[in-house]
C-alpha atoms as a PDB file:
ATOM      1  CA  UNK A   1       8.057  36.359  39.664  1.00  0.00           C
ATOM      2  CA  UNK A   2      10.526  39.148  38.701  1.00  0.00           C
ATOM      3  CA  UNK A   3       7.582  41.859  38.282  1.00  0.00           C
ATOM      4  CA  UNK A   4      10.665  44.264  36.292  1.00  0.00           C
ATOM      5  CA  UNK A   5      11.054  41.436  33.960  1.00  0.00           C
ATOM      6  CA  UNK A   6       9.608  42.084  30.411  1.00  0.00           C
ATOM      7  CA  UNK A   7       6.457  40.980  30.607  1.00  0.00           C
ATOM      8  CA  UNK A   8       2.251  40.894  29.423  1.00  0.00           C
ATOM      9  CA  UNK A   9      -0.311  40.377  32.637  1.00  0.00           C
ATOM     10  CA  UNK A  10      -3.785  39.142  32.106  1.00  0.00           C
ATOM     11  CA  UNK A  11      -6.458  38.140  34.823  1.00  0.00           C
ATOM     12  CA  UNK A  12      -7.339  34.152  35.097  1.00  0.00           C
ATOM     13  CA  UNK A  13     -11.306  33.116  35.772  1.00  0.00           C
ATOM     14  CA  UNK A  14     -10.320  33.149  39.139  1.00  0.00           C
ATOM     15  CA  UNK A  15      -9.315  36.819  39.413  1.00  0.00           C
ATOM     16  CA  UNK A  16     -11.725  38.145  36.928  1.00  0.00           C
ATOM     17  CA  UNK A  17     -14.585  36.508  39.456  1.00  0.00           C
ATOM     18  CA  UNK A  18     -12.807  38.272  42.025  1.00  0.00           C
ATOM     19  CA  UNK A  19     -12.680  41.966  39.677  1.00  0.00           C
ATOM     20  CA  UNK A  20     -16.081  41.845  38.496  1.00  0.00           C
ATOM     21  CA  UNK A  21     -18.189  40.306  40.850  1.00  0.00           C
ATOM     22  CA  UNK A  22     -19.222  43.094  43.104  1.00  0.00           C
ATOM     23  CA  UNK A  23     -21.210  46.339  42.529  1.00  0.00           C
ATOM     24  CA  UNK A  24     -18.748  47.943  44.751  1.00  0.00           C
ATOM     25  CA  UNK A  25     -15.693  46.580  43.702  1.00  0.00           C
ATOM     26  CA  UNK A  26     -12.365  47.156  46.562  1.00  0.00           C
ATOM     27  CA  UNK A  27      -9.772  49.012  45.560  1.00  0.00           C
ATOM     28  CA  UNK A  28      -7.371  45.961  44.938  1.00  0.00           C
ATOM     29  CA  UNK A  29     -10.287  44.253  42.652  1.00  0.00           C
ATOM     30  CA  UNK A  30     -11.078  48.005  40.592  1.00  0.00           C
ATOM     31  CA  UNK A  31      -7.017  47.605  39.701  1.00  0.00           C
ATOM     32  CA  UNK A  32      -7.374  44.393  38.243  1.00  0.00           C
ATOM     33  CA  UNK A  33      -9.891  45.444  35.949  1.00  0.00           C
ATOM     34  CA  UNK A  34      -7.314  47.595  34.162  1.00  0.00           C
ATOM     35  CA  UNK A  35      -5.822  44.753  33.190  1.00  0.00           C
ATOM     36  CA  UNK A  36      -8.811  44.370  30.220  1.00  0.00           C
ATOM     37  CA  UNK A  37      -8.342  48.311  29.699  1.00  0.00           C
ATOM     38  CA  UNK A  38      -6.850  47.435  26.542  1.00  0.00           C
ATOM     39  CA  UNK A  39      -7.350  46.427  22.857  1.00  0.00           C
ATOM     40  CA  UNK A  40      -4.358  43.896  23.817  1.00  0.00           C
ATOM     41  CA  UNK A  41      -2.857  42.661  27.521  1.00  0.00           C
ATOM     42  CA  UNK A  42      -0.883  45.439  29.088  1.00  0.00           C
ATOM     43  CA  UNK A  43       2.511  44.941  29.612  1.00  0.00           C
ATOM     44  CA  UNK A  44       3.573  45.207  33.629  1.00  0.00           C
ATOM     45  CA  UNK A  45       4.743  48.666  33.302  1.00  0.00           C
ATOM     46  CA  UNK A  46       1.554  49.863  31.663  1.00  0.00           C
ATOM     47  CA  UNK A  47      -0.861  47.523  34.127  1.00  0.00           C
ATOM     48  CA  UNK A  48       1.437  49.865  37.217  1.00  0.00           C
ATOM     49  CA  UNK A  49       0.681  53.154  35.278  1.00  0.00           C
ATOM     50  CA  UNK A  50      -2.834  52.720  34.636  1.00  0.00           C
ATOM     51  CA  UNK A  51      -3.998  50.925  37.843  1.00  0.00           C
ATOM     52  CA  UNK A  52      -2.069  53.226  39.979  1.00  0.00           C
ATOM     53  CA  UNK A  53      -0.559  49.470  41.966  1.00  0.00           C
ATOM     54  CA  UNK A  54       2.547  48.702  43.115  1.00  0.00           C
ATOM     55  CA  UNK A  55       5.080  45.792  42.436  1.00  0.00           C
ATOM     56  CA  UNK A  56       4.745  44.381  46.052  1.00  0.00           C
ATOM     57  CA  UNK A  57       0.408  44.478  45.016  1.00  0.00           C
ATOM     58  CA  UNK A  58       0.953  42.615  41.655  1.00  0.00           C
ATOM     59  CA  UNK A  59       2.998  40.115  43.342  1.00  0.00           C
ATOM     60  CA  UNK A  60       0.582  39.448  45.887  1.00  0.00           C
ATOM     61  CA  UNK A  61      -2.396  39.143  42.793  1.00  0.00           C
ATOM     62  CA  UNK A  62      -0.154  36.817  40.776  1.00  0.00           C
ATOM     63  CA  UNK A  63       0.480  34.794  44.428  1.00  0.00           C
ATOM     64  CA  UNK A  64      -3.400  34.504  45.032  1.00  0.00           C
ATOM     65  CA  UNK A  65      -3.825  32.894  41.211  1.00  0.00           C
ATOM     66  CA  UNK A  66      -5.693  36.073  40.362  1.00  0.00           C
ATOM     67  CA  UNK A  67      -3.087  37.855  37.532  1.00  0.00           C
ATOM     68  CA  UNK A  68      -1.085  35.517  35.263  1.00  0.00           C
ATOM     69  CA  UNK A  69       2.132  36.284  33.269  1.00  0.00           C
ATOM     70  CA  UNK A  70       2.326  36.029  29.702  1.00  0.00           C
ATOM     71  CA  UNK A  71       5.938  35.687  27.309  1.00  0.00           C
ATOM     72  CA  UNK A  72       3.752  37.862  24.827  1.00  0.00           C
ATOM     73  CA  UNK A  73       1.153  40.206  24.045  1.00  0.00           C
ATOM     74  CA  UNK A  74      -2.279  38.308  23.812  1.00  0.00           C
ATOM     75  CA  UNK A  75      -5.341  40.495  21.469  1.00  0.00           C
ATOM     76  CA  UNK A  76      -8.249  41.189  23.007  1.00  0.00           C
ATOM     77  CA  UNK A  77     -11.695  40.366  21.575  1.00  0.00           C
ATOM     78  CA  UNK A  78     -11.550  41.560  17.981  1.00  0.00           C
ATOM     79  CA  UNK A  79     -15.521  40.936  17.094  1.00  0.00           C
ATOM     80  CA  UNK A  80     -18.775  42.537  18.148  1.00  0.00           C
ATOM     81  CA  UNK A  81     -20.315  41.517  20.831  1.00  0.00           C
ATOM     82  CA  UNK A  82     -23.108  40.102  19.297  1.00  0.00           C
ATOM     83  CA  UNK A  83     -21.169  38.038  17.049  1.00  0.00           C
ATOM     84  CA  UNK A  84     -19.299  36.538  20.001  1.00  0.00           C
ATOM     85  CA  UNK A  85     -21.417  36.217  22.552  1.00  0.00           C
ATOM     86  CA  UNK A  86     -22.835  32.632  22.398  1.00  0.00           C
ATOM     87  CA  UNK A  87     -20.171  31.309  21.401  1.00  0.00           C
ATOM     88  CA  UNK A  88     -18.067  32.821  24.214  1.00  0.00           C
ATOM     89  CA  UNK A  89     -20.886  31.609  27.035  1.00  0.00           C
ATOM     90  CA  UNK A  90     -21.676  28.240  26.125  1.00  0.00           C
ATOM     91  CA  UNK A  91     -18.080  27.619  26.918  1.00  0.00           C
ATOM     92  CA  UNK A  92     -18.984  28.407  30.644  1.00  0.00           C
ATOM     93  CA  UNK A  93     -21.924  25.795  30.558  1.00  0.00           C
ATOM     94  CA  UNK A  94     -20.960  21.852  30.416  1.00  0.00           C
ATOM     95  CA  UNK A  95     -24.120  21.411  28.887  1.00  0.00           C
ATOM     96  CA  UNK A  96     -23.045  24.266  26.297  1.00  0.00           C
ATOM     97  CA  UNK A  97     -26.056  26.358  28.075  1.00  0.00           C
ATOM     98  CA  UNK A  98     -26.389  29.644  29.079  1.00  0.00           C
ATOM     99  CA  UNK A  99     -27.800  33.231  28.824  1.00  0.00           C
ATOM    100  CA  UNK A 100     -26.329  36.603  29.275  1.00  0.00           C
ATOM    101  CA  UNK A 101     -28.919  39.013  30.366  1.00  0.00           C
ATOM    102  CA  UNK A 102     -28.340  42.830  31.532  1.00  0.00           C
ATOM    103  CA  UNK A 103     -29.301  43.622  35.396  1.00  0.00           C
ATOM    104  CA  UNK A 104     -32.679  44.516  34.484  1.00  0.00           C
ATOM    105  CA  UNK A 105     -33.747  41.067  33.198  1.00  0.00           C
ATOM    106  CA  UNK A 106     -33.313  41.588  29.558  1.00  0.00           C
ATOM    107  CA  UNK A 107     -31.779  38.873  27.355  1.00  0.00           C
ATOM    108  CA  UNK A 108     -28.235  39.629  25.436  1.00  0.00           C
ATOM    109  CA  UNK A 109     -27.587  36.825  23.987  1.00  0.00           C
ATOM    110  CA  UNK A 110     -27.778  32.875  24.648  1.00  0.00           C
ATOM    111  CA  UNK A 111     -26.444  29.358  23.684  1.00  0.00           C
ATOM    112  CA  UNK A 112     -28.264  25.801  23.758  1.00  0.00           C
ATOM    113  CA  UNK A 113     -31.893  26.961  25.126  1.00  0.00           C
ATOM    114  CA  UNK A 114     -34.573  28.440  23.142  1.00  0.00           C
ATOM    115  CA  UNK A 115     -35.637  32.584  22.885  1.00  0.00           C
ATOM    116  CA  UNK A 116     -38.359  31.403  25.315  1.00  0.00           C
ATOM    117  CA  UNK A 117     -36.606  30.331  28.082  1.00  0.00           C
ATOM    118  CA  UNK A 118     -33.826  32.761  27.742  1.00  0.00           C
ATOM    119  CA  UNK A 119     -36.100  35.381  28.265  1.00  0.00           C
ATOM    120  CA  UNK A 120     -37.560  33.403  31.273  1.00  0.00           C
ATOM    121  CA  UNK A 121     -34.361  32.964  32.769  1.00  0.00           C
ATOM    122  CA  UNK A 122     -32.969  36.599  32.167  1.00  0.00           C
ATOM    123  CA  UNK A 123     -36.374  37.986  33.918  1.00  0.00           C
ATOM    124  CA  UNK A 124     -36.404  35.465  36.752  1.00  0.00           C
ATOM    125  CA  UNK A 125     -32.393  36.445  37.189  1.00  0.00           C
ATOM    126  CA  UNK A 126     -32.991  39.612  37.694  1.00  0.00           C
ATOM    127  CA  UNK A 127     -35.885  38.905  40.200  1.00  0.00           C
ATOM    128  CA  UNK A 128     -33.686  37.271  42.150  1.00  0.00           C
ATOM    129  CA  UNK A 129     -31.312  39.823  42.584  1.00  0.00           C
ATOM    130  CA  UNK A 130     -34.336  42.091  43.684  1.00  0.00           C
ATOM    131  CA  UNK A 131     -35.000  40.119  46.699  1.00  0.00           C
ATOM    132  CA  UNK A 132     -31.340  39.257  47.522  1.00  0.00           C
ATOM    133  CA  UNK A 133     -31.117  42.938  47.793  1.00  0.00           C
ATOM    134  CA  UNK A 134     -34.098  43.141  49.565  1.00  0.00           C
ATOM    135  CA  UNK A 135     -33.028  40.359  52.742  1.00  0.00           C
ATOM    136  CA  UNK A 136     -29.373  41.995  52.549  1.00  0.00           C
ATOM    137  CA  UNK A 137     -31.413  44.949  53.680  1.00  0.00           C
ATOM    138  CA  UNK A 138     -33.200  42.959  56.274  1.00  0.00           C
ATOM    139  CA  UNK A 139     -29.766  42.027  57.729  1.00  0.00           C
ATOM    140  CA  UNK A 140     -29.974  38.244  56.560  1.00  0.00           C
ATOM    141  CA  UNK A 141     -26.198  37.984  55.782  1.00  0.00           C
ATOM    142  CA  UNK A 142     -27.195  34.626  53.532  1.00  0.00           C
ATOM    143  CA  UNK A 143     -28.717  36.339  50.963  1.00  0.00           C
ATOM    144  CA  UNK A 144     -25.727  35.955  48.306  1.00  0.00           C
ATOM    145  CA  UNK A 145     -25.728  37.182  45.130  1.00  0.00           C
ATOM    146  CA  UNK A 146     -24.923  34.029  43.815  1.00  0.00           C
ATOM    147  CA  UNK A 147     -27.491  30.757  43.632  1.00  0.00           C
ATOM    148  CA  UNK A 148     -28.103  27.531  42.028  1.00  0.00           C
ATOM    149  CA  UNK A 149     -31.284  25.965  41.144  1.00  0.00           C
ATOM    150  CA  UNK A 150     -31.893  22.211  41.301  1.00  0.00           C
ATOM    151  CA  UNK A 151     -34.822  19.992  39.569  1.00  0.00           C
ATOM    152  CA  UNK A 152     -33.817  16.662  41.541  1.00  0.00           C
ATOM    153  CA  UNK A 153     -34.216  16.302  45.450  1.00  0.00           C
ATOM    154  CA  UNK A 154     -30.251  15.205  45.482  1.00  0.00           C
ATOM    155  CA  UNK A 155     -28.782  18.266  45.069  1.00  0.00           C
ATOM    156  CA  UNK A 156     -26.341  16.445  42.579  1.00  0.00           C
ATOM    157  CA  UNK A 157     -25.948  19.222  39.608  1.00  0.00           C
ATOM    158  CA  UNK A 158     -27.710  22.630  39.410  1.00  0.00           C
ATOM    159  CA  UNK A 159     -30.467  23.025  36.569  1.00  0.00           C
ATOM    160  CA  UNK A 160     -29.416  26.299  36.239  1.00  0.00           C
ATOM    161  CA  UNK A 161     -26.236  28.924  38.181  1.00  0.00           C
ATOM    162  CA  UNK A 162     -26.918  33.197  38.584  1.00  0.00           C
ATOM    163  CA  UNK A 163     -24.045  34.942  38.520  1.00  0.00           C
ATOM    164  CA  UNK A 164     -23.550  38.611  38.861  1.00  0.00           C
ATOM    165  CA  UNK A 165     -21.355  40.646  36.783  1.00  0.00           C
ATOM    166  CA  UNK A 166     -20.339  44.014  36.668  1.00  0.00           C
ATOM    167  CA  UNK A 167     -18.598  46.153  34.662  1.00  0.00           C
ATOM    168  CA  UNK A 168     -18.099  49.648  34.678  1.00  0.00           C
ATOM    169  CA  UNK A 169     -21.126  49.874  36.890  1.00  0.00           C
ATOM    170  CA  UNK A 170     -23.008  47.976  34.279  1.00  0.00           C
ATOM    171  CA  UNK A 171     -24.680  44.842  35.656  1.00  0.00           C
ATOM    172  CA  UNK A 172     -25.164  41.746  34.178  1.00  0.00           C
ATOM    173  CA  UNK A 173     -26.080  38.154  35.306  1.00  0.00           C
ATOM    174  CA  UNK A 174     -24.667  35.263  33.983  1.00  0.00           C
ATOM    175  CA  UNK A 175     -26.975  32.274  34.020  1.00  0.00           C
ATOM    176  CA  UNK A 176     -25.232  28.902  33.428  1.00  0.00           C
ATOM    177  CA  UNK A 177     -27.201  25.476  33.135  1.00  0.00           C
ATOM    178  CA  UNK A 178     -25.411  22.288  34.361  1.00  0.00           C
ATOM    179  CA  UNK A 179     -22.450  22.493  35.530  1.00  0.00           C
ATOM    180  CA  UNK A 180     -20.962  25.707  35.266  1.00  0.00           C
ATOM    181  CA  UNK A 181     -17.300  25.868  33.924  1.00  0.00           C
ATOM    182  CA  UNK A 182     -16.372  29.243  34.996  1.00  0.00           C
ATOM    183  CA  UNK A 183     -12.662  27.935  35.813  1.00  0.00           C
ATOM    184  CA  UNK A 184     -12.309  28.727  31.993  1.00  0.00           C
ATOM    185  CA  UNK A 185     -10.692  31.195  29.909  1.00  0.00           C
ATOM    186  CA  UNK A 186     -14.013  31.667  28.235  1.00  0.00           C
ATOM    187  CA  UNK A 187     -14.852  33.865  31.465  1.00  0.00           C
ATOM    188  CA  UNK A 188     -12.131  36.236  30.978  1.00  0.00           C
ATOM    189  CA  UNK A 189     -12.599  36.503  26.984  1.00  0.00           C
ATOM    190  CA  UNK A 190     -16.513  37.638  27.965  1.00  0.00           C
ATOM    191  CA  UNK A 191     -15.647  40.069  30.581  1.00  0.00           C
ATOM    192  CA  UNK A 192     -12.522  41.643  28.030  1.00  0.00           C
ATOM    193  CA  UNK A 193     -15.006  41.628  25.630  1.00  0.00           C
ATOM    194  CA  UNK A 194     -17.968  43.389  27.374  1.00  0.00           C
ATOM    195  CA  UNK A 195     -15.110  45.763  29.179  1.00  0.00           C
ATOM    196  CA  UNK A 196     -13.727  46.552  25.429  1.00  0.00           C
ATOM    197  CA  UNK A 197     -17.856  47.112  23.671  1.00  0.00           C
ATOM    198  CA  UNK A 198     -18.640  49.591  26.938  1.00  0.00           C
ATOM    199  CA  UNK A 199     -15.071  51.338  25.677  1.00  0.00           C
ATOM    200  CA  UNK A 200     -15.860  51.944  22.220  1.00  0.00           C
ATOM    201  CA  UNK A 201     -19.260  52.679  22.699  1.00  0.00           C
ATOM    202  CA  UNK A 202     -18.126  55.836  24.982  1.00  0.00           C
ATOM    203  CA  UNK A 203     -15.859  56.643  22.528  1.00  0.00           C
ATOM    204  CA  UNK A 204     -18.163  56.529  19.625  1.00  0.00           C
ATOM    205  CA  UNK A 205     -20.758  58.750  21.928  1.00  0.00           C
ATOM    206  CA  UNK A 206     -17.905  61.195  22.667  1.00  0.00           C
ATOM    207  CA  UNK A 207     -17.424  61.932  19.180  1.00  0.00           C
END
């Protein structure tokens, strides 16, 4: 790809699991998160200015499958967050299930499963990422962020998926149940959308 050439940039699922995955992102992953900066996708000369990357870096993002080229502008999230939210999720979830929950275990919203359990899940998410911290510590280099629970001794499909999200030093898991669809634009509309509320919530603050 001509990276002069007029065009708009947006991440796919596959680079925005690569931008927002880590706590700590590296400094090729904290430029790709400029590219949901804005109330619409930046074109390549803003994504350059903004992220402080180079032509020869955005070639290499859009050669890994982690930035893809658009002939036009595309609009970020226009809604609240909470009008969005389950809708947005349950798109990640074959089963059309799944909770958002902030690091801390608290339920922000959820699709296909009751208040109940999303409250269950959201606490027993964050648990988990208390004692994956915890054996990190310890020097066990298996203790991933990332884990699947399973209900039959086949390990076919998981029950239910943890994923860890964060954004602007916000955490959040992701929990998915069945198979999770995360190959989906649905992941990058959540993560604009969550990048965009943090935004105008500083903003409003600031005022």
């Amino acid at each position: 790809m001509n990276t002069d050439a007029a065009s708009w940039l947006i991440l796919t699922p596959q680079g925005a699991l690569y931008a927002f995955s880590q706590q700590e992102p590296a400094a090729d992953a904290l430029a790709l998160q400029t590219l949901l900066t804005g109330e619409n996708a930046l074109d390549t000369p803003s994504f350059l200015a903004r992220s402080g990357a180079d032509a020869q870096s955005l070639r290499q993002a859009i050669e890994a499958g982690w930035v893809q080229a658009l002939p036009r502008p595309l609009q970020g999230p226009d809604a609240r967050l909470d009008d969005f939210l389950q809708h947005v999720i349950a798109s990640l979830s074959a089963e059309r299930r799944a909770v958002l929950a902030s690091e801390s275990g608290f339920c922000l919203g959820h699709a296909g499963v009751p208040q109940e359990e999303a409250d269950a899940l959201s606490a027993a998410a964050a648990d988990f990422g208390d004692f994956a911290a915890r054996q990190r510590r310890r020097g066990w280099a298996g203790a991933s962020s990332y884990v699947s629970f399973h209900t039959d001794p086949e390990f076919l499909l998981p029950t239910y998926s943890f994923l860890p999200l964060w954004v602007d030093g916000v955490g959040y898991w992701l929990i998915v149940g069945g198979e999770p669809l995360l190959n989906n634009a649905a992941l990058v509309e959540l993560l604009w959308g969550l990048k965009l509320a943090g935004t105008r919530f500083s903003a409003a603050a600031g005022l």
